[in-house]
C-alpha atoms as a PDB file:
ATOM      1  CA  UNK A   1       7.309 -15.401  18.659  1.00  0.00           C
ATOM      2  CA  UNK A   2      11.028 -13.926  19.418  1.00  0.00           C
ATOM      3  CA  UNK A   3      12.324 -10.366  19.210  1.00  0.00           C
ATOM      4  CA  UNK A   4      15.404  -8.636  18.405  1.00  0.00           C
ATOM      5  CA  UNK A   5      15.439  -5.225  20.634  1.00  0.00           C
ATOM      6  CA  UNK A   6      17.251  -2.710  19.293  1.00  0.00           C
ATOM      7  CA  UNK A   7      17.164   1.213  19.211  1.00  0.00           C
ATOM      8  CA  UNK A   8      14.998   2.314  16.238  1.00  0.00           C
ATOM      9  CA  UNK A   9      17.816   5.174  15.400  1.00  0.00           C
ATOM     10  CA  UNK A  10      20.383   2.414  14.708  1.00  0.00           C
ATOM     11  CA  UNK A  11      18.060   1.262  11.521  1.00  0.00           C
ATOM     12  CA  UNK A  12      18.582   4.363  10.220  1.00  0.00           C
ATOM     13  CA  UNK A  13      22.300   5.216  10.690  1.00  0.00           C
ATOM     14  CA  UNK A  14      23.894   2.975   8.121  1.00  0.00           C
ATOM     15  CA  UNK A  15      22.945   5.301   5.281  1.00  0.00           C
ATOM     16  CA  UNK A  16      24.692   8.213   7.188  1.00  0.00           C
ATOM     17  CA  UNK A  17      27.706   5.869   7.915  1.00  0.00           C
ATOM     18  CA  UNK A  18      27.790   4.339   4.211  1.00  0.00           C
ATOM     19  CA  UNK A  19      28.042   8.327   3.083  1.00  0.00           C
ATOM     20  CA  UNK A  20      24.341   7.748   1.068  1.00  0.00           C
ATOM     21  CA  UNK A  21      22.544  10.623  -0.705  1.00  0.00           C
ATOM     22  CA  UNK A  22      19.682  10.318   1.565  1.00  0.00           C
ATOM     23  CA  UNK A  23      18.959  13.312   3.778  1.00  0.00           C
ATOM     24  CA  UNK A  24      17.889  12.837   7.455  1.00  0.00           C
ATOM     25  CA  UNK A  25      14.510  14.887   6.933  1.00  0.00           C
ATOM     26  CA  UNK A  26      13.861  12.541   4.186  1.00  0.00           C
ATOM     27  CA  UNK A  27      13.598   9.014   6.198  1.00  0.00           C
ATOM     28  CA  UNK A  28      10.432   8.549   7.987  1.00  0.00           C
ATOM     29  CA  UNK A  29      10.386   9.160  11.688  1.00  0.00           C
ATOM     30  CA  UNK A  30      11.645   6.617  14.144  1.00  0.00           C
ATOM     31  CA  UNK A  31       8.694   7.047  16.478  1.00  0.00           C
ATOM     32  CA  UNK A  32       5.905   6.736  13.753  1.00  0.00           C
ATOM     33  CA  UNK A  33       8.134   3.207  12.736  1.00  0.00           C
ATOM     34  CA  UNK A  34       7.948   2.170  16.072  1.00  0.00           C
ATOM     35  CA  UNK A  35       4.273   3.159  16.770  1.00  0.00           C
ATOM     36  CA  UNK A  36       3.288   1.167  13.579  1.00  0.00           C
ATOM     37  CA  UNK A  37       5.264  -1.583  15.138  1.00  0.00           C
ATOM     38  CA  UNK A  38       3.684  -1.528  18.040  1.00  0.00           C
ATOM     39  CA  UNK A  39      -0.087  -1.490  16.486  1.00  0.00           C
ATOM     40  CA  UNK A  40       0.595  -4.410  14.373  1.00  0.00           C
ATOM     41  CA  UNK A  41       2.053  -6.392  17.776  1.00  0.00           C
ATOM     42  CA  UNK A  42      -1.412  -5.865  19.300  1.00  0.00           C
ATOM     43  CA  UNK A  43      -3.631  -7.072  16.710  1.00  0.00           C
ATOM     44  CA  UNK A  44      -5.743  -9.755  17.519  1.00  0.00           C
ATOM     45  CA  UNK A  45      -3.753 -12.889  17.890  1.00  0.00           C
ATOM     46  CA  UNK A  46      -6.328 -14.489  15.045  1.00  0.00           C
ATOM     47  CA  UNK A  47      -4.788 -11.813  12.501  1.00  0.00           C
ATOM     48  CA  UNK A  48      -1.712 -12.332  11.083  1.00  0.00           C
ATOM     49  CA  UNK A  49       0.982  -9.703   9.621  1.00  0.00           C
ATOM     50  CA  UNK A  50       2.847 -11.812   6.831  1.00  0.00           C
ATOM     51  CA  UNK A  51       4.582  -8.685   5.353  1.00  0.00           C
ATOM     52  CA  UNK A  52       5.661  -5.237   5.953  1.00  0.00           C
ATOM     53  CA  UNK A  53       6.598  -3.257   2.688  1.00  0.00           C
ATOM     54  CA  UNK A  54       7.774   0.039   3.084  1.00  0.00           C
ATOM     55  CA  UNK A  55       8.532   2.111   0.237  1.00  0.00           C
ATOM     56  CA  UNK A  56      10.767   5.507  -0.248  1.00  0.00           C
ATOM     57  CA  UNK A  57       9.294   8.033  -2.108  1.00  0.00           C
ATOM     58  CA  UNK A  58      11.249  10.445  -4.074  1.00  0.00           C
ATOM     59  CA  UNK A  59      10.694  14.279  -1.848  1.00  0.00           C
ATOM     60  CA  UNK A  60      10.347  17.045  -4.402  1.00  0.00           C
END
């Protein structure tokens, strides 16, 4: 198992950089990414996590 550490803000600053429509308040929270991150790391080692979709959802 390797790792790449990185700061979770970085993920999301290419959209700002790139001059995207996407609004701040509209990308999901860095902590809640890395929390989910973190849960799936300490699942039980007979589990495996093959996939991680996550999918935008247009804010009204």
């Amino acid at each position: 198992m390797s790792f790449t550490i990185v700061k979770i803000d970085e993920i999301f600053l290419p959209h700002i950089k790139a001059k995207t429509d996407i609004k701040q308040e509209d990308l999901m929270d860095s902590k809640d990414l890395a929390n989910l991150i973190t849960n799936l790391l300490e699942l039980p080692r007979n589990m495996e996590v093959s996939e991680i979709i996550i999918n935008r959802k247009k804010s009204k």
